[in-house]
C-alpha atoms as a PDB file:
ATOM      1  CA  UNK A   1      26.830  -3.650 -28.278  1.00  0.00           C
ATOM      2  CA  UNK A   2      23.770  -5.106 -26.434  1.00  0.00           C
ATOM      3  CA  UNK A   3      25.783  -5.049 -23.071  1.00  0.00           C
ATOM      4  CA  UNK A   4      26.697  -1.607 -23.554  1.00  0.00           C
ATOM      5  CA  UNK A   5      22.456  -0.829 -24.464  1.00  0.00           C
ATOM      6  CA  UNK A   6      21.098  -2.563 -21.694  1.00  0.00           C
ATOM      7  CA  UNK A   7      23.974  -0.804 -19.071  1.00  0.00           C
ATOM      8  CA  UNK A   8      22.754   2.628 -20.359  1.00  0.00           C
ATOM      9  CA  UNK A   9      19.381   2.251 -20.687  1.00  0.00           C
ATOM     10  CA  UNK A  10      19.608   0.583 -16.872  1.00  0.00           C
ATOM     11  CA  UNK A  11      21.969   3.577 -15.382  1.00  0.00           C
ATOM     12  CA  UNK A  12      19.118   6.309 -17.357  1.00  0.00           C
ATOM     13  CA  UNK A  13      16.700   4.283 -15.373  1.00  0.00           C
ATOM     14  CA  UNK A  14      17.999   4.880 -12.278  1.00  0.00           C
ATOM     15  CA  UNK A  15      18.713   8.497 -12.587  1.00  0.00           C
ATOM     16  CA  UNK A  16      15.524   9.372 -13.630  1.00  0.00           C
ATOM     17  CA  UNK A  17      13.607   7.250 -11.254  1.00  0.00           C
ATOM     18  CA  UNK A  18      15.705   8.935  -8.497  1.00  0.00           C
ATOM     19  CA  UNK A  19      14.554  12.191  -9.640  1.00  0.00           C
ATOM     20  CA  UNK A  20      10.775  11.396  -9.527  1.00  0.00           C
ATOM     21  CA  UNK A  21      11.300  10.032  -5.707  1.00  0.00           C
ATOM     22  CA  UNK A  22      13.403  13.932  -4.698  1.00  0.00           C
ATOM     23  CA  UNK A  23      10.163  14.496  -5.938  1.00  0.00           C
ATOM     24  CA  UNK A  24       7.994  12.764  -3.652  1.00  0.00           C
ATOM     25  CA  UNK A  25       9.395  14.922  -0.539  1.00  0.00           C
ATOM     26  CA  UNK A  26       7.576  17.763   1.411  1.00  0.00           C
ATOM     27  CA  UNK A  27       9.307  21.142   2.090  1.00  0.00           C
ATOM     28  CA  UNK A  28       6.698  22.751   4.197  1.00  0.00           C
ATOM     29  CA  UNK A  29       7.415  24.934   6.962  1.00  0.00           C
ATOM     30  CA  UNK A  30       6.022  23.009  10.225  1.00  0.00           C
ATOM     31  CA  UNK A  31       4.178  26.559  11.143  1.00  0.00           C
ATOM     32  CA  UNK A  32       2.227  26.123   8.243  1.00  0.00           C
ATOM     33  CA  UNK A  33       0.838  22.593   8.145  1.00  0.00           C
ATOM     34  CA  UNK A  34      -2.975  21.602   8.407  1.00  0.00           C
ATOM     35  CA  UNK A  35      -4.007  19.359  11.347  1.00  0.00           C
ATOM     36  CA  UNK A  36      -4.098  15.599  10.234  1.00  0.00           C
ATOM     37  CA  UNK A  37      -8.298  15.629  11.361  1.00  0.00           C
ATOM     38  CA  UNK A  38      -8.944  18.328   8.497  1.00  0.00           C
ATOM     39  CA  UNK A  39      -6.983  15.467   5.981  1.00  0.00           C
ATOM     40  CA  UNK A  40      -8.710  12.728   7.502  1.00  0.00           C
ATOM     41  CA  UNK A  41     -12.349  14.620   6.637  1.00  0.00           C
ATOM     42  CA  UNK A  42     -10.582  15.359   3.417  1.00  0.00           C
ATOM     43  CA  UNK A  43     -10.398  11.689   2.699  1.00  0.00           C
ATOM     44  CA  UNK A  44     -13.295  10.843   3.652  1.00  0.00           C
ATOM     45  CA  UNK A  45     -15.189  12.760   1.257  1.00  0.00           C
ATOM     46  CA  UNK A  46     -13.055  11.031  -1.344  1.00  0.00           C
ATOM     47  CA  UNK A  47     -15.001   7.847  -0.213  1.00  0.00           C
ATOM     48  CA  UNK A  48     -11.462   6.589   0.754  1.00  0.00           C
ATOM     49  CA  UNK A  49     -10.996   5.059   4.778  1.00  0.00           C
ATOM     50  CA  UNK A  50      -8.305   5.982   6.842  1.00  0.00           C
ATOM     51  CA  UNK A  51      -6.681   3.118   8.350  1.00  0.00           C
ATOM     52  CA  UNK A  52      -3.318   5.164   8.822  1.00  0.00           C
ATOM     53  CA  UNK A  53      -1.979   8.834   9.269  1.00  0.00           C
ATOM     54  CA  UNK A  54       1.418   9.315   9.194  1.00  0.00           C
ATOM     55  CA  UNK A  55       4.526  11.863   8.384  1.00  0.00           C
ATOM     56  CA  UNK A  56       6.994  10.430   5.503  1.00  0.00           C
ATOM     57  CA  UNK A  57       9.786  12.717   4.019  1.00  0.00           C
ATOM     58  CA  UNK A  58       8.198  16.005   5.180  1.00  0.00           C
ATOM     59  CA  UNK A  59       4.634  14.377   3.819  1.00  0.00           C
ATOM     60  CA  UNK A  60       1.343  13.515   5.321  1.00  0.00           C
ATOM     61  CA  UNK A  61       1.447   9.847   4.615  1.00  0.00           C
ATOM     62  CA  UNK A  62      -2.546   8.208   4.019  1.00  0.00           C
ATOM     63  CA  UNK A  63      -2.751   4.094   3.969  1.00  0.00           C
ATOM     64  CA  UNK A  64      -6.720   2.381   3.489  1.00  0.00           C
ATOM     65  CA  UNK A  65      -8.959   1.523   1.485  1.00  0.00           C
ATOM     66  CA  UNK A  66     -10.771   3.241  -1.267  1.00  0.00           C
ATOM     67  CA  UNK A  67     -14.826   3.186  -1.774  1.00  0.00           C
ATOM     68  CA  UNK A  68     -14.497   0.174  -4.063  1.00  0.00           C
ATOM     69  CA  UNK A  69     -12.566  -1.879  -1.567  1.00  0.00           C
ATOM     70  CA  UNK A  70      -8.473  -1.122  -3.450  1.00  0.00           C
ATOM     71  CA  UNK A  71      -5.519  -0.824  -0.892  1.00  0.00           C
ATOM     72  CA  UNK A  72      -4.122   2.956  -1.467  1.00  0.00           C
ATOM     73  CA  UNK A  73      -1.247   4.528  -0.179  1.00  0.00           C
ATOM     74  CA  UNK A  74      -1.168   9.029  -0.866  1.00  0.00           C
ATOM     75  CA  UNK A  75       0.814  11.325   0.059  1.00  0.00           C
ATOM     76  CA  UNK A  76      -0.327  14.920   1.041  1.00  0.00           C
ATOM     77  CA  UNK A  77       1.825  18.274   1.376  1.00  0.00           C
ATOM     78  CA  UNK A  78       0.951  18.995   4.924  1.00  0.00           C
ATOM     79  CA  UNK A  79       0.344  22.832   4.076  1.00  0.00           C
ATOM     80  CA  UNK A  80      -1.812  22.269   0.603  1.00  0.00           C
ATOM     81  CA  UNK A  81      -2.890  18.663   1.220  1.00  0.00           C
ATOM     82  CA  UNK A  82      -2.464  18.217  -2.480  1.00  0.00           C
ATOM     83  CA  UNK A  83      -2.186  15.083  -3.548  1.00  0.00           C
ATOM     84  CA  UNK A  84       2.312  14.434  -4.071  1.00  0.00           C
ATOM     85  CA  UNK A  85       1.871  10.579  -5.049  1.00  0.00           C
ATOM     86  CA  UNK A  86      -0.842   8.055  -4.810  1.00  0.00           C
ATOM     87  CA  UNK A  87      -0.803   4.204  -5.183  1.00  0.00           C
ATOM     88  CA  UNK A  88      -3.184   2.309  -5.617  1.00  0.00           C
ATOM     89  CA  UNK A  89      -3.233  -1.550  -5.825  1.00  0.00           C
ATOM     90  CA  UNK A  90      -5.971  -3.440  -7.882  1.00  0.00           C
ATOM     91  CA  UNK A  91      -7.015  -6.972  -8.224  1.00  0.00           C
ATOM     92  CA  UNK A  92      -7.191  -8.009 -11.653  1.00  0.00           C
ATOM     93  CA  UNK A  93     -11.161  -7.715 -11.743  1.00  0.00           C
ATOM     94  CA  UNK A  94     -11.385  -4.352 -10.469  1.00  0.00           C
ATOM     95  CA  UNK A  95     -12.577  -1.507 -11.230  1.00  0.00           C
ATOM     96  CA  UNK A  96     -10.270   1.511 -11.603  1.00  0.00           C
ATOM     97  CA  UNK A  97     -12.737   4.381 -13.245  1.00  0.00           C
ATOM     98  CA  UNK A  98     -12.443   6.334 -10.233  1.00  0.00           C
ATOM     99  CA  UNK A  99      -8.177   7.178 -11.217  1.00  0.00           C
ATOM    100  CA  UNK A 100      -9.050   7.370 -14.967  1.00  0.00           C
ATOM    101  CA  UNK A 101      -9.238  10.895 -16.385  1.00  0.00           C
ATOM    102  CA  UNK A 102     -12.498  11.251 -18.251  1.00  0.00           C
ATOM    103  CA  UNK A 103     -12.217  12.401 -21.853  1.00  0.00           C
ATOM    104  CA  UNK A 104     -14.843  14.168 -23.744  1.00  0.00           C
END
């Protein structure tokens, strides 16, 4: 019975985590995209610096470093640049209240 659990609750797993990644790509018409400068100024007033600019599934692709010195990678839909997925890695003394929502 266990067996049977764990192979379920593994094959659920994987179809829903390869729905979230479908979701990760970018269907933007090419004719429609904003230059990668007006991203990287974009960025930059999130305090975040560019180390890379690239295209990834259809996506604007951002790798560097945050104001508070965390490793991020983000992708941007290169018509919107709209945030599509953002990670972040911390140390284990960091501070992460820049990605927590505030609650009133």
């Amino acid at each position: 019975m266990n067996r049977r659990l764990t192979f379920s609750l593994a094959t659920l797993g994987l179809l829903l985590s390869s729905g979230v990644m479908a979701e990760e790509h970018c269907t933007d018409p090419v004719a429609d995209w904003q230059p990668r400068e007006t991203l990287r100024e974009q960025v930059r007033h999130y305090g975040w610096e560019v180390q890379r600019i690239k295209v990834d599934d259809g996506c604007y692709e951002v790798r560097g470093i945050d104001r508070k010195g965390n490793r991020f990678e983000a992708k941007f839909a290169p018509a919107t640049l709209q945030v599509r997925a953002l990670e972040v890695e911390f140390d284990t003394t960091a501070d992460t209240s820049d990605y927590l929502l505030q609650l009133q």
